[in-house]
PDB file of N, CA and C in Angstrom:
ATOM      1  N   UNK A   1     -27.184  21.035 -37.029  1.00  0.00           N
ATOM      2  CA  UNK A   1     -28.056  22.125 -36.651  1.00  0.00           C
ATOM      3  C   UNK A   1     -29.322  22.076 -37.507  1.00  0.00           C
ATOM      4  N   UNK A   2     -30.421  22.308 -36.908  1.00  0.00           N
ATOM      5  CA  UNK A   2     -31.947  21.690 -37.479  1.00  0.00           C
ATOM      6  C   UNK A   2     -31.870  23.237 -38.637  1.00  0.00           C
ATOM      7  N   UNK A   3     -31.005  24.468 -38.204  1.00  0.00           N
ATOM      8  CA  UNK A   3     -31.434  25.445 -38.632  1.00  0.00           C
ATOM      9  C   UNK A   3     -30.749  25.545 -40.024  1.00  0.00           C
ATOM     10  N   UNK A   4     -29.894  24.941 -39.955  1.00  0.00           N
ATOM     11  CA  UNK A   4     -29.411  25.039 -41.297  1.00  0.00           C
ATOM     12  C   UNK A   4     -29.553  24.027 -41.816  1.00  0.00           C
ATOM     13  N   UNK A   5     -30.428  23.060 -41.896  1.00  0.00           N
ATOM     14  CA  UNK A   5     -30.923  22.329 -42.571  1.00  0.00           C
ATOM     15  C   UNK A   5     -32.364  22.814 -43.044  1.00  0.00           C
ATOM     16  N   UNK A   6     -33.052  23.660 -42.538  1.00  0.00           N
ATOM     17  CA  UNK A   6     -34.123  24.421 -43.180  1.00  0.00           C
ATOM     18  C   UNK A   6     -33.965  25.022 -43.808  1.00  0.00           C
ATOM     19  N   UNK A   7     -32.871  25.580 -43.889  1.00  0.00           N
ATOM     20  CA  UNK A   7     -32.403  26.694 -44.684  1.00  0.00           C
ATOM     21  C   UNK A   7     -31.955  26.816 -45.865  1.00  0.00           C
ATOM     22  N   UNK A   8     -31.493  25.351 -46.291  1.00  0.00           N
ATOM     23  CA  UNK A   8     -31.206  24.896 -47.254  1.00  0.00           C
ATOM     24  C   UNK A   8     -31.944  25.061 -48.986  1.00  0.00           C
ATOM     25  N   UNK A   9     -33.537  25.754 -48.480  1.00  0.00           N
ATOM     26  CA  UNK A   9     -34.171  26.347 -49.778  1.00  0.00           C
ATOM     27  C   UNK A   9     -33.253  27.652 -50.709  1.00  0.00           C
ATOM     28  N   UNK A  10     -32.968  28.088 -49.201  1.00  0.00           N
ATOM     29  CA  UNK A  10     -32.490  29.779 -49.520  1.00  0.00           C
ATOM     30  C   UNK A  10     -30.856  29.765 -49.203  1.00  0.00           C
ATOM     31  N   UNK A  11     -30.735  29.725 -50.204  1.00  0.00           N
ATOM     32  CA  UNK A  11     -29.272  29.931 -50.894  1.00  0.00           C
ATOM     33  C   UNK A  11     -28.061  30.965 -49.717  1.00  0.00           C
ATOM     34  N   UNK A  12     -29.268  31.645 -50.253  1.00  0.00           N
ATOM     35  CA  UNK A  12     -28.308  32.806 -49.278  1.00  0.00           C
ATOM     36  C   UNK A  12     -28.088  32.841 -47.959  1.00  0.00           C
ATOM     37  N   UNK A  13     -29.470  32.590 -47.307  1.00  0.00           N
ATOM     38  CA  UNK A  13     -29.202  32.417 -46.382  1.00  0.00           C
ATOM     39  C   UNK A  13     -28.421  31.195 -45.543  1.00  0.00           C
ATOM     40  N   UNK A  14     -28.626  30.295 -45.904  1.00  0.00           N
ATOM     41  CA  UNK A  14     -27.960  28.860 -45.912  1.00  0.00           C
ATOM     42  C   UNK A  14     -26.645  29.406 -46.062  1.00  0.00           C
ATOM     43  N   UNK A  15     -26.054  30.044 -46.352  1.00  0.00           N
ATOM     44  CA  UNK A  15     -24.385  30.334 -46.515  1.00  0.00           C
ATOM     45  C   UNK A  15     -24.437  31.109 -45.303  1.00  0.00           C
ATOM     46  N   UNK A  16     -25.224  32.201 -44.482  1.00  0.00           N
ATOM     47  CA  UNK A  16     -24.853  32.880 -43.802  1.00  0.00           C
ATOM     48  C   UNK A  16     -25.051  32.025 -42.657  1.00  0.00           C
ATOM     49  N   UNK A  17     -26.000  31.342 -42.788  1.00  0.00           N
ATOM     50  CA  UNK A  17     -25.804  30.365 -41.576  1.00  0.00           C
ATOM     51  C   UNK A  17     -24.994  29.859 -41.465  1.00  0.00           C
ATOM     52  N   UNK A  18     -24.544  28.958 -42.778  1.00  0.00           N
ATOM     53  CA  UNK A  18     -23.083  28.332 -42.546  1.00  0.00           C
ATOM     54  C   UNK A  18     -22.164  29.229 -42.347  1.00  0.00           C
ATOM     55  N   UNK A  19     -21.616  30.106 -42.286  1.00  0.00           N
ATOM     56  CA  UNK A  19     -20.699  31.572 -42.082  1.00  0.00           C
ATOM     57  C   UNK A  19     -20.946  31.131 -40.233  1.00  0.00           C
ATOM     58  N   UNK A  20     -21.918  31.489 -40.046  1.00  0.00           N
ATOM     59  CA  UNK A  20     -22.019  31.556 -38.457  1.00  0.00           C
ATOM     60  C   UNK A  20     -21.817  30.149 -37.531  1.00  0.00           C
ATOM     61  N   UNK A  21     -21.909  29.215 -38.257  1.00  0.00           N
ATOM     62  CA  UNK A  21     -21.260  28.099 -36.893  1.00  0.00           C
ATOM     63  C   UNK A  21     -20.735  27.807 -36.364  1.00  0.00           C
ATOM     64  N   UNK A  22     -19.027  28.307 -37.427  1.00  0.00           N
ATOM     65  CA  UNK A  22     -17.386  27.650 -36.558  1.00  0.00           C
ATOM     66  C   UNK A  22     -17.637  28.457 -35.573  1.00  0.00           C
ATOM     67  N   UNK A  23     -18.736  29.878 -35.705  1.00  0.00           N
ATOM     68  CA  UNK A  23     -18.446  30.413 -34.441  1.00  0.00           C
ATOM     69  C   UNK A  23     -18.944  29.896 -32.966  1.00  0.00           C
ATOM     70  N   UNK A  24     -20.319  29.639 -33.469  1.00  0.00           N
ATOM     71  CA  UNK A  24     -20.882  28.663 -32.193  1.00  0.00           C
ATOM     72  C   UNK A  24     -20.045  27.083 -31.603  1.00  0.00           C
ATOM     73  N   UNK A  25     -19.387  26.740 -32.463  1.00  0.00           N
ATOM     74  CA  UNK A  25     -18.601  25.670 -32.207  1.00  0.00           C
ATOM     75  C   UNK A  25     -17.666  26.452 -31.592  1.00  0.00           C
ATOM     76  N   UNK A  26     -16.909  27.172 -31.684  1.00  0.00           N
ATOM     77  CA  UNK A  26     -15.775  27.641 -30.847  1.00  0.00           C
ATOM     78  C   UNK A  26     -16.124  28.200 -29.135  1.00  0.00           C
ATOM     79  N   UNK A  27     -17.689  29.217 -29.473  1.00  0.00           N
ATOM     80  CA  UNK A  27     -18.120  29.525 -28.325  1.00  0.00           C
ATOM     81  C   UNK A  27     -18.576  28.246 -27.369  1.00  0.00           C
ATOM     82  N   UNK A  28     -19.058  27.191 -27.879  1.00  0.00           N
ATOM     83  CA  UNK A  28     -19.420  26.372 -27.015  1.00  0.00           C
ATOM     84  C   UNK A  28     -17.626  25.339 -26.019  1.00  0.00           C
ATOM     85  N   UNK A  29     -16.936  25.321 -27.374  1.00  0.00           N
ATOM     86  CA  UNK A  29     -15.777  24.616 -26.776  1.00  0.00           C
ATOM     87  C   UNK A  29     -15.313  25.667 -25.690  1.00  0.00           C
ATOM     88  N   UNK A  30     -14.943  26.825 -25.689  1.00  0.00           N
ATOM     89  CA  UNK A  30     -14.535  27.596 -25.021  1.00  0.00           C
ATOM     90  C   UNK A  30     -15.315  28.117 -23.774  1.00  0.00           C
ATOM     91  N   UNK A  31     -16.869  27.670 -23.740  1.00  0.00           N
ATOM     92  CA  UNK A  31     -17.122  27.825 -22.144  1.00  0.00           C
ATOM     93  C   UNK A  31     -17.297  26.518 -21.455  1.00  0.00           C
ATOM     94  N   UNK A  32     -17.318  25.379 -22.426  1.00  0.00           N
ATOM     95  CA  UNK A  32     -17.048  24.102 -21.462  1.00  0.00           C
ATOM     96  C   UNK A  32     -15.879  23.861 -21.135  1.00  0.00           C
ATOM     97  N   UNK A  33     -14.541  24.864 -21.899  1.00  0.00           N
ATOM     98  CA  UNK A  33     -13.252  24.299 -21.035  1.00  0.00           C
ATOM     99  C   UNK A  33     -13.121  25.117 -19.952  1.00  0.00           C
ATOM    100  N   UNK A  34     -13.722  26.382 -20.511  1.00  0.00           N
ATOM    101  CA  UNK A  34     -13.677  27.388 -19.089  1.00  0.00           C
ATOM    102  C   UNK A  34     -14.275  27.136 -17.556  1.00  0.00           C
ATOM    103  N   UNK A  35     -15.976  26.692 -18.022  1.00  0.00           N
ATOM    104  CA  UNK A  35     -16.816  26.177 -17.205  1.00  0.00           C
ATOM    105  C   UNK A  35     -16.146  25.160 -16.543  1.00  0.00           C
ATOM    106  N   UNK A  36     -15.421  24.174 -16.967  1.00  0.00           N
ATOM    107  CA  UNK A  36     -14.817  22.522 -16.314  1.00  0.00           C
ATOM    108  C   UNK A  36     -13.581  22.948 -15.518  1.00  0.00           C
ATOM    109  N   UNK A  37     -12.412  23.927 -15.435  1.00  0.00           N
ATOM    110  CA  UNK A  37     -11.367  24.816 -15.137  1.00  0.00           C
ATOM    111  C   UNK A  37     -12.173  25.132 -13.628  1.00  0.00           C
ATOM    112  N   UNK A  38     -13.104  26.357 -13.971  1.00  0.00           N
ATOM    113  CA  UNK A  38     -14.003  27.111 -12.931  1.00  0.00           C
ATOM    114  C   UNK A  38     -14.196  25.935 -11.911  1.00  0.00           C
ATOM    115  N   UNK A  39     -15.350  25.015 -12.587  1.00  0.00           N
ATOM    116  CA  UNK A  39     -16.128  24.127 -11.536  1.00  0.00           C
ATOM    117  C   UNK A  39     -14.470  23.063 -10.982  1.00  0.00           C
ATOM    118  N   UNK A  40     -13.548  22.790 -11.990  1.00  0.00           N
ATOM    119  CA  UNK A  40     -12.814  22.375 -11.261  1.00  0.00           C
ATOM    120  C   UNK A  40     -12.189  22.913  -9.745  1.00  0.00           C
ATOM    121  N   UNK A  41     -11.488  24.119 -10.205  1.00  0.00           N
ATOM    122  CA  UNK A  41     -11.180  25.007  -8.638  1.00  0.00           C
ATOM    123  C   UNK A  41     -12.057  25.086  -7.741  1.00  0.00           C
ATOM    124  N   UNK A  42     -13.575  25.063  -7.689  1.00  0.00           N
ATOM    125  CA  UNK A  42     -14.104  25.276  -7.027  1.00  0.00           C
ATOM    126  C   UNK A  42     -14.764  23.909  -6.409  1.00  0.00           C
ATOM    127  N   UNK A  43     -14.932  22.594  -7.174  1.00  0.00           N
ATOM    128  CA  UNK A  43     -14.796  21.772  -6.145  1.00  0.00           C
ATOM    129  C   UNK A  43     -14.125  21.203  -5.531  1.00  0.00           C
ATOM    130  N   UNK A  44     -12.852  21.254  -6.141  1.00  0.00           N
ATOM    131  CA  UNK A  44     -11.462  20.655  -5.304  1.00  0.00           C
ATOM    132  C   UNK A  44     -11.384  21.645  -3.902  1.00  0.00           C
ATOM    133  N   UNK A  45     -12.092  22.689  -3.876  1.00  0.00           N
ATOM    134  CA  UNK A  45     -12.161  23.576  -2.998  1.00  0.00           C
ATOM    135  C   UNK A  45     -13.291  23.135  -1.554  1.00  0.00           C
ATOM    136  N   UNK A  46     -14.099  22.684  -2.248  1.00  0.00           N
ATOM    137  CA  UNK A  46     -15.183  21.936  -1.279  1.00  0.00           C
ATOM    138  C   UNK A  46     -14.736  20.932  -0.533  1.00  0.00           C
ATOM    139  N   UNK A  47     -13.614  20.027  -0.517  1.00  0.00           N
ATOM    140  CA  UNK A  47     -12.793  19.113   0.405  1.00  0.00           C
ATOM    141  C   UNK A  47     -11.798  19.476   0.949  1.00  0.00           C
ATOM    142  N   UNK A  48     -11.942  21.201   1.368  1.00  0.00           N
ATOM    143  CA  UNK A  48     -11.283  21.648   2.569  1.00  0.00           C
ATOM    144  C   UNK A  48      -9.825  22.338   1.671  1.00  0.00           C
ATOM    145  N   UNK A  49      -9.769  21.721   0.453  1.00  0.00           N
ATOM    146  CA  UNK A  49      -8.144  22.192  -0.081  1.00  0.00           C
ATOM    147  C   UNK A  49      -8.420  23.668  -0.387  1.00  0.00           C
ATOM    148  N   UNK A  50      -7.039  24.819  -0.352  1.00  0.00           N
ATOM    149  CA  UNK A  50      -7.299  25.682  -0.840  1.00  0.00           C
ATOM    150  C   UNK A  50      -7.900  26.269  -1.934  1.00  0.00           C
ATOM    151  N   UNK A  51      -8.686  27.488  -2.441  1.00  0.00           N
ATOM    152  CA  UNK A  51      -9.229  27.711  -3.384  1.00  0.00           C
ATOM    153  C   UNK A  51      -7.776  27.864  -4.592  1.00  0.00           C
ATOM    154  N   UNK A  52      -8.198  27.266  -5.617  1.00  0.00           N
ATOM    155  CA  UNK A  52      -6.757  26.884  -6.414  1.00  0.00           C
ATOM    156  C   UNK A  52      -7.283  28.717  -7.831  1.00  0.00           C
ATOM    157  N   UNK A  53      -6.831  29.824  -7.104  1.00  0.00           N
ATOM    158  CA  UNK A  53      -7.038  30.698  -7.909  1.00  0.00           C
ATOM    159  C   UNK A  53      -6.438  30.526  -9.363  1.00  0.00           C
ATOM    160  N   UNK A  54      -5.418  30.537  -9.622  1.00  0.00           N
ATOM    161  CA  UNK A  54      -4.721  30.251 -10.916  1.00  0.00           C
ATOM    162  C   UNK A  54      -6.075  29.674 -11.696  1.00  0.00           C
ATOM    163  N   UNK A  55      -6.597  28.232 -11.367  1.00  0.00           N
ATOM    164  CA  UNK A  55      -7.111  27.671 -12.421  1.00  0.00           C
ATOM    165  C   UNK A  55      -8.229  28.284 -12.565  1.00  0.00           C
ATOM    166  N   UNK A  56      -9.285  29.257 -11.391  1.00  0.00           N
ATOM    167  CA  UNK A  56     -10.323  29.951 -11.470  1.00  0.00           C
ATOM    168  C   UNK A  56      -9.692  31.057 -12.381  1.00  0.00           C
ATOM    169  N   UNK A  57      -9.114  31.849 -12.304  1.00  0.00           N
ATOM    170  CA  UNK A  57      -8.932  32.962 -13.305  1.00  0.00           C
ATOM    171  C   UNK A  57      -8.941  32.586 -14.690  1.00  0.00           C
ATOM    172  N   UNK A  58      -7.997  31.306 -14.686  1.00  0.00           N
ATOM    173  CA  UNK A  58      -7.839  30.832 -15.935  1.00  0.00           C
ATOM    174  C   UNK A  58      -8.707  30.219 -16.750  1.00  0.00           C
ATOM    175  N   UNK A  59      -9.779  29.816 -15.695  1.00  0.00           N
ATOM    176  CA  UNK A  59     -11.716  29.081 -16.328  1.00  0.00           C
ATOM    177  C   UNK A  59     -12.040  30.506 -17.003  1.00  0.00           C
ATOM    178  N   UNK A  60     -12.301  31.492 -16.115  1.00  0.00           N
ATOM    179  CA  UNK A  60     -12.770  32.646 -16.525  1.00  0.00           C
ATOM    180  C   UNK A  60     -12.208  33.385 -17.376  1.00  0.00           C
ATOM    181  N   UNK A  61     -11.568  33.231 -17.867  1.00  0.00           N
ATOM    182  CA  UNK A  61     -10.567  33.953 -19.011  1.00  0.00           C
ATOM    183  C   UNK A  61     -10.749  33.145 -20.131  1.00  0.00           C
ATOM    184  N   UNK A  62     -10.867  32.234 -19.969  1.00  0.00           N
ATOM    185  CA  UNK A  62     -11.011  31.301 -21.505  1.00  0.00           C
ATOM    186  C   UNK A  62     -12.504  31.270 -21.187  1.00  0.00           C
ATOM    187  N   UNK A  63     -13.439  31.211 -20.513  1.00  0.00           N
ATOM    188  CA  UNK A  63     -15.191  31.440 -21.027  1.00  0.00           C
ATOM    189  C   UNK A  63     -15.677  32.809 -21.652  1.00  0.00           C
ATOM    190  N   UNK A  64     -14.544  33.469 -20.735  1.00  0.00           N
ATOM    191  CA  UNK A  64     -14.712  35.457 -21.384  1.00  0.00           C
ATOM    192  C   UNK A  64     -14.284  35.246 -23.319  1.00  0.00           C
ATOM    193  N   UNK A  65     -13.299  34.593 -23.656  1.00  0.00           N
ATOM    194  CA  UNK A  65     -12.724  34.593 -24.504  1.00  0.00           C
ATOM    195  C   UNK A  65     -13.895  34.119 -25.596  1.00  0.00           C
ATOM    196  N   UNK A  66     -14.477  33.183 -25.172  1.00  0.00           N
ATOM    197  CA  UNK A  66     -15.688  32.549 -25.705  1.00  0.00           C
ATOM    198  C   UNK A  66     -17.191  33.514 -26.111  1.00  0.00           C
ATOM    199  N   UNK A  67     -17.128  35.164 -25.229  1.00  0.00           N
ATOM    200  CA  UNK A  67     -18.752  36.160 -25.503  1.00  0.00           C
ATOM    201  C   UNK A  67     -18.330  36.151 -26.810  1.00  0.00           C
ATOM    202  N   UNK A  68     -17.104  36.600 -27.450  1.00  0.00           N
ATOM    203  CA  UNK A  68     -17.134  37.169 -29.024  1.00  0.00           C
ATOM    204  C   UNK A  68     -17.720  36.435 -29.817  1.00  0.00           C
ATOM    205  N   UNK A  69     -17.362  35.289 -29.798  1.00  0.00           N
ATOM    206  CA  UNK A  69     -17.426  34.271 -30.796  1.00  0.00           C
ATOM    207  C   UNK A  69     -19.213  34.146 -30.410  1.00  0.00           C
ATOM    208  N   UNK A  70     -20.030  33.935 -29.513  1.00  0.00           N
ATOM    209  CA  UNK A  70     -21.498  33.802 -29.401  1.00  0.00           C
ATOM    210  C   UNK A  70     -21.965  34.875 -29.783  1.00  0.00           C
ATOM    211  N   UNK A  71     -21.413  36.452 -29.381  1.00  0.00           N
ATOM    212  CA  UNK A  71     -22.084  37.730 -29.767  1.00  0.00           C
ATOM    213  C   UNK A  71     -22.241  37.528 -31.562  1.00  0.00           C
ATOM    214  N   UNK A  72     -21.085  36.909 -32.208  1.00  0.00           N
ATOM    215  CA  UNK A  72     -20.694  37.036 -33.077  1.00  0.00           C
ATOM    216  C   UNK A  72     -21.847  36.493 -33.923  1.00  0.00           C
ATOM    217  N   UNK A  73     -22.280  35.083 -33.350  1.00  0.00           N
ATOM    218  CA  UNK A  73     -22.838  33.443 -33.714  1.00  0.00           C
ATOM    219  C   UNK A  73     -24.415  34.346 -33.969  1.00  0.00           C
ATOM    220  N   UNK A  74     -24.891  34.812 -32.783  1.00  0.00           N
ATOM    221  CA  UNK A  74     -26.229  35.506 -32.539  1.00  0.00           C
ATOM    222  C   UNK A  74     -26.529  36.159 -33.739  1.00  0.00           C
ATOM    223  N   UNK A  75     -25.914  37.158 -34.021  1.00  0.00           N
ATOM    224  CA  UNK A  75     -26.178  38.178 -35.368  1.00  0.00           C
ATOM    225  C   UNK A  75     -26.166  37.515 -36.330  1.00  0.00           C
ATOM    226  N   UNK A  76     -24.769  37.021 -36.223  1.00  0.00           N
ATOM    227  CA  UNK A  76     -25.090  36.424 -37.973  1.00  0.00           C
ATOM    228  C   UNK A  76     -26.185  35.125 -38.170  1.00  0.00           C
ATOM    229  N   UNK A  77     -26.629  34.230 -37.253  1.00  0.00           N
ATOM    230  CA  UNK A  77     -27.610  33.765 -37.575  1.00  0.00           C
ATOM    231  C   UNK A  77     -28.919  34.523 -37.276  1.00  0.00           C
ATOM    232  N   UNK A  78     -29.465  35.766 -36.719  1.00  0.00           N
ATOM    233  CA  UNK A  78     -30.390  36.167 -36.779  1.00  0.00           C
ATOM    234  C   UNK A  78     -30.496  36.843 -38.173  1.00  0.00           C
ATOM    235  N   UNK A  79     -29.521  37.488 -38.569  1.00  0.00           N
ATOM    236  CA  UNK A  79     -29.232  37.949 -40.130  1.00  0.00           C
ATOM    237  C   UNK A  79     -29.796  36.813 -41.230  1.00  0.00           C
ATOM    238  N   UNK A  80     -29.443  35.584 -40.811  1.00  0.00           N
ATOM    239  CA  UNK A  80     -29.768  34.538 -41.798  1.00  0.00           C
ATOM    240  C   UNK A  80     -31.053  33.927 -41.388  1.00  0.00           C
ATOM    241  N   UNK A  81     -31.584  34.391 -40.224  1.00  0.00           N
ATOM    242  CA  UNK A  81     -33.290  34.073 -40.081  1.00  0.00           C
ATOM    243  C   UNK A  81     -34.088  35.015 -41.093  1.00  0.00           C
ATOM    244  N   UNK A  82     -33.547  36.543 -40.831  1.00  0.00           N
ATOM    245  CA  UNK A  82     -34.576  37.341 -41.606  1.00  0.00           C
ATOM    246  C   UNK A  82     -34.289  37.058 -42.839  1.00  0.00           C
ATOM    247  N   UNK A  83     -33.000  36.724 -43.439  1.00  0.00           N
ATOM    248  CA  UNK A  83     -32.966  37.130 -44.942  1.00  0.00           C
ATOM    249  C   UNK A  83     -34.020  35.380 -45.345  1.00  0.00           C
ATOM    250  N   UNK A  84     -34.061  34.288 -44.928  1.00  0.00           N
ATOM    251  CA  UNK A  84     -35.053  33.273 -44.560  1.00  0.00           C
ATOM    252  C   UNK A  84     -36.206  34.022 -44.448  1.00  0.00           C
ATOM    253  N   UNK A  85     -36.558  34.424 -43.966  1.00  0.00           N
ATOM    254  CA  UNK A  85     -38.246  34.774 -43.434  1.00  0.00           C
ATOM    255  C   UNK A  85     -38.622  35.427 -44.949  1.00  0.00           C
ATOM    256  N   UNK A  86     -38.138  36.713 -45.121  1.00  0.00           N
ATOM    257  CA  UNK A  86     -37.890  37.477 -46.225  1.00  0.00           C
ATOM    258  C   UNK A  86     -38.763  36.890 -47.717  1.00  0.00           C
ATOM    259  N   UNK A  87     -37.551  35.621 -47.522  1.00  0.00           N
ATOM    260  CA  UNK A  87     -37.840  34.998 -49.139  1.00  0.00           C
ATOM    261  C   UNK A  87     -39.174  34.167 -49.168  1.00  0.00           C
ATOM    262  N   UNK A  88     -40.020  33.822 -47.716  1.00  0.00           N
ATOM    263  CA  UNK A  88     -40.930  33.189 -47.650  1.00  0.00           C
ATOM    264  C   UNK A  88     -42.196  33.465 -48.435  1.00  0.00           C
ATOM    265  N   UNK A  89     -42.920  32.845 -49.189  1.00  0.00           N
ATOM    266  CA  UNK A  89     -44.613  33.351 -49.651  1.00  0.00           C
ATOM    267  C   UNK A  89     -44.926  33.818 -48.982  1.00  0.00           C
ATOM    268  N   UNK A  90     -45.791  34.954 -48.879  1.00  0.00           N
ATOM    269  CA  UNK A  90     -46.526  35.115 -47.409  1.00  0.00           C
ATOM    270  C   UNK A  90     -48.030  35.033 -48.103  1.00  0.00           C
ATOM    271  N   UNK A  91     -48.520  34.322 -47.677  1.00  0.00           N
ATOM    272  CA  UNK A  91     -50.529  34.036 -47.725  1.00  0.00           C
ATOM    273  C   UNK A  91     -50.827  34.418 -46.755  1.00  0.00           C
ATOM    274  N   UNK A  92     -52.324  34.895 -47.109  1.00  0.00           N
ATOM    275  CA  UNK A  92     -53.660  35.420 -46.222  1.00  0.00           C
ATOM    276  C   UNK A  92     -53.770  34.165 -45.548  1.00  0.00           C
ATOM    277  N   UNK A  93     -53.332  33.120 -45.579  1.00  0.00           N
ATOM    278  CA  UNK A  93     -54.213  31.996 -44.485  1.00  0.00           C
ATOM    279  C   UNK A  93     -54.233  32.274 -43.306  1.00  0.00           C
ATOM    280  N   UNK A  94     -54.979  32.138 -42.428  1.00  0.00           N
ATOM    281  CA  UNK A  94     -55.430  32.479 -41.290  1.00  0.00           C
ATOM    282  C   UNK A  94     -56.442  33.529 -40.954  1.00  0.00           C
ATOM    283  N   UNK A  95     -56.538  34.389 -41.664  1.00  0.00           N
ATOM    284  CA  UNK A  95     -56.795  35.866 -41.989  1.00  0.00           C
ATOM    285  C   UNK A  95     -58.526  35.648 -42.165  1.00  0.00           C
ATOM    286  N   UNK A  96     -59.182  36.426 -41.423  1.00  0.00           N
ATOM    287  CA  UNK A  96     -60.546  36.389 -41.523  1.00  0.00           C
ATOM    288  C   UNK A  96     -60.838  37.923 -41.722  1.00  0.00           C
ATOM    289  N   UNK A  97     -62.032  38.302 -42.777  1.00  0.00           N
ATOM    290  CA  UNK A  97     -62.339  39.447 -43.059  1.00  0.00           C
ATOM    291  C   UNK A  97     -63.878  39.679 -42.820  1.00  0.00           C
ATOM    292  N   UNK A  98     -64.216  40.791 -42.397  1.00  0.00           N
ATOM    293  CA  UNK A  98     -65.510  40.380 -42.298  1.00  0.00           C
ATOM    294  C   UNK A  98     -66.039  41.837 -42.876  1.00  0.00           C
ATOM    295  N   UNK A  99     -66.949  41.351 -43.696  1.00  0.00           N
ATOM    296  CA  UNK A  99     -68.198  42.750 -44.592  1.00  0.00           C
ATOM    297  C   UNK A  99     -69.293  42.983 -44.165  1.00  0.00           C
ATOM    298  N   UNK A 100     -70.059  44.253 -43.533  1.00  0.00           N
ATOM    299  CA  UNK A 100     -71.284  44.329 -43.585  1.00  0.00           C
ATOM    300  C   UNK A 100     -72.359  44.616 -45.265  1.00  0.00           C
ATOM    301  N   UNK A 101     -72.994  44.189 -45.358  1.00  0.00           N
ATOM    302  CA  UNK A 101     -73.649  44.058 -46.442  1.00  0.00           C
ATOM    303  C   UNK A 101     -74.587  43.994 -46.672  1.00  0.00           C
ATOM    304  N   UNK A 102     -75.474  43.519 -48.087  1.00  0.00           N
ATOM    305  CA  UNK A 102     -76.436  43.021 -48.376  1.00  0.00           C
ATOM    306  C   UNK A 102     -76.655  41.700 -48.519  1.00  0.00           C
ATOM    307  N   UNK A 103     -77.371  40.433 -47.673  1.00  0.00           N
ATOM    308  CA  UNK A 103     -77.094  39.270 -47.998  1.00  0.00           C
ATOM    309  C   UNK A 103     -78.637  38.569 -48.627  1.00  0.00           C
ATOM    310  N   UNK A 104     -78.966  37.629 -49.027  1.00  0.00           N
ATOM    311  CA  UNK A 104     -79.786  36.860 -49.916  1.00  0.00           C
ATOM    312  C   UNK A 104     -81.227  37.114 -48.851  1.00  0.00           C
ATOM    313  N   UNK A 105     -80.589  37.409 -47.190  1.00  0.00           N
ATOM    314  CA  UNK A 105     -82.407  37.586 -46.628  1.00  0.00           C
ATOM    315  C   UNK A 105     -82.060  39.108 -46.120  1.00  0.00           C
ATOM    316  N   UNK A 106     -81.088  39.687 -46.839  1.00  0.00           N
ATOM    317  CA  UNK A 106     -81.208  41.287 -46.220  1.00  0.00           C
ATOM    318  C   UNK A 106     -79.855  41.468 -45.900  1.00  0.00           C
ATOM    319  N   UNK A 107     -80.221  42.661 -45.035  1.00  0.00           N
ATOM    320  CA  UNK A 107     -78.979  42.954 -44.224  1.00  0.00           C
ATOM    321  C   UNK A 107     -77.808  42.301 -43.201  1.00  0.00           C
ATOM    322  N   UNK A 108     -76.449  41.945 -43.811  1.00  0.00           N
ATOM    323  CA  UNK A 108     -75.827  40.915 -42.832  1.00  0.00           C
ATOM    324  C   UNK A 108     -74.175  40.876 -42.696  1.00  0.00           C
ATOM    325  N   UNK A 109     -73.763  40.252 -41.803  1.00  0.00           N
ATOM    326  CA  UNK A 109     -72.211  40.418 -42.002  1.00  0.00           C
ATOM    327  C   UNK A 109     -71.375  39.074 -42.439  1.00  0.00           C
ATOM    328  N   UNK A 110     -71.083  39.272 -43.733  1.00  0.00           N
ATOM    329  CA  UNK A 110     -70.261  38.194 -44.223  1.00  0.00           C
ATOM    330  C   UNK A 110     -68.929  38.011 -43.647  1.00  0.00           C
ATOM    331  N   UNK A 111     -68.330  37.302 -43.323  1.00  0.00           N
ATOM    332  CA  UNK A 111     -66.617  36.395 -43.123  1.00  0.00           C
ATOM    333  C   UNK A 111     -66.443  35.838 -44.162  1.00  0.00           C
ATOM    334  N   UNK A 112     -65.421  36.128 -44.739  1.00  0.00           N
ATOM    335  CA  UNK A 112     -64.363  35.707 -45.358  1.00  0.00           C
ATOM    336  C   UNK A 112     -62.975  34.952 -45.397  1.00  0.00           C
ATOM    337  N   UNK A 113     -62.925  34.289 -45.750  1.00  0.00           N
ATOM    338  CA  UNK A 113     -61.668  32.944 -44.765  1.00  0.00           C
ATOM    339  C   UNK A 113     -60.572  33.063 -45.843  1.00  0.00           C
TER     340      UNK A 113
END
């Protein structure tokens, strides 16, 4: 994950990220077995055979099983974005200011970078 390899400055957060992956690893295993179950019943279904309900309920029950673990994944790595952002420098770069004033031929408006 690119994200926890950035993260790696900030201590803290870098742990909460790591805290949050087995979960995304679990959510992802759990809607591709669900998803492959689902799409199974339903194309064995497209060559005329009956719709094989058992294995559709049973796709959908193990992808359902899979929201916690992503609801879960979401927070705690958005938790470990801000406490990341947080610890960042923050500089004026970008930041333009501008003064009306007195300038060397009179009256004028300076920018500031």
């Amino acid at each position: 994950m690119q994200l926890l390899e950035l993260m790696k400055t900030n201590e803290l957060a870098y742990n909460k990220m790591k805290n949050a992956k087995p979960n995304h690893g679990i959510s992802v295993l759990l809607g591709a077995i669900g998803g492959g179950l689902i799409g199974g019943a339903i194309g064995s279904s497209l060559d005329g055979s009956p719709l094989n309900w058992n294995l559709l309920i049973t796709g959908g029950g193990i992808t359902l099983l899979g929201i916690p673990f992503s609801v879960t994944y979401i927070k705690q790595a958005k938790n470990a974005v801000e406490i990341y952002n947080n610890g960042l420098n923050h500089t004026d770069l970008g930041r333009i200011n501008f003064n009306i004033g007195l300038t060397h031929n009179g009256l004028g408006l300076k920018m500031f970078f």
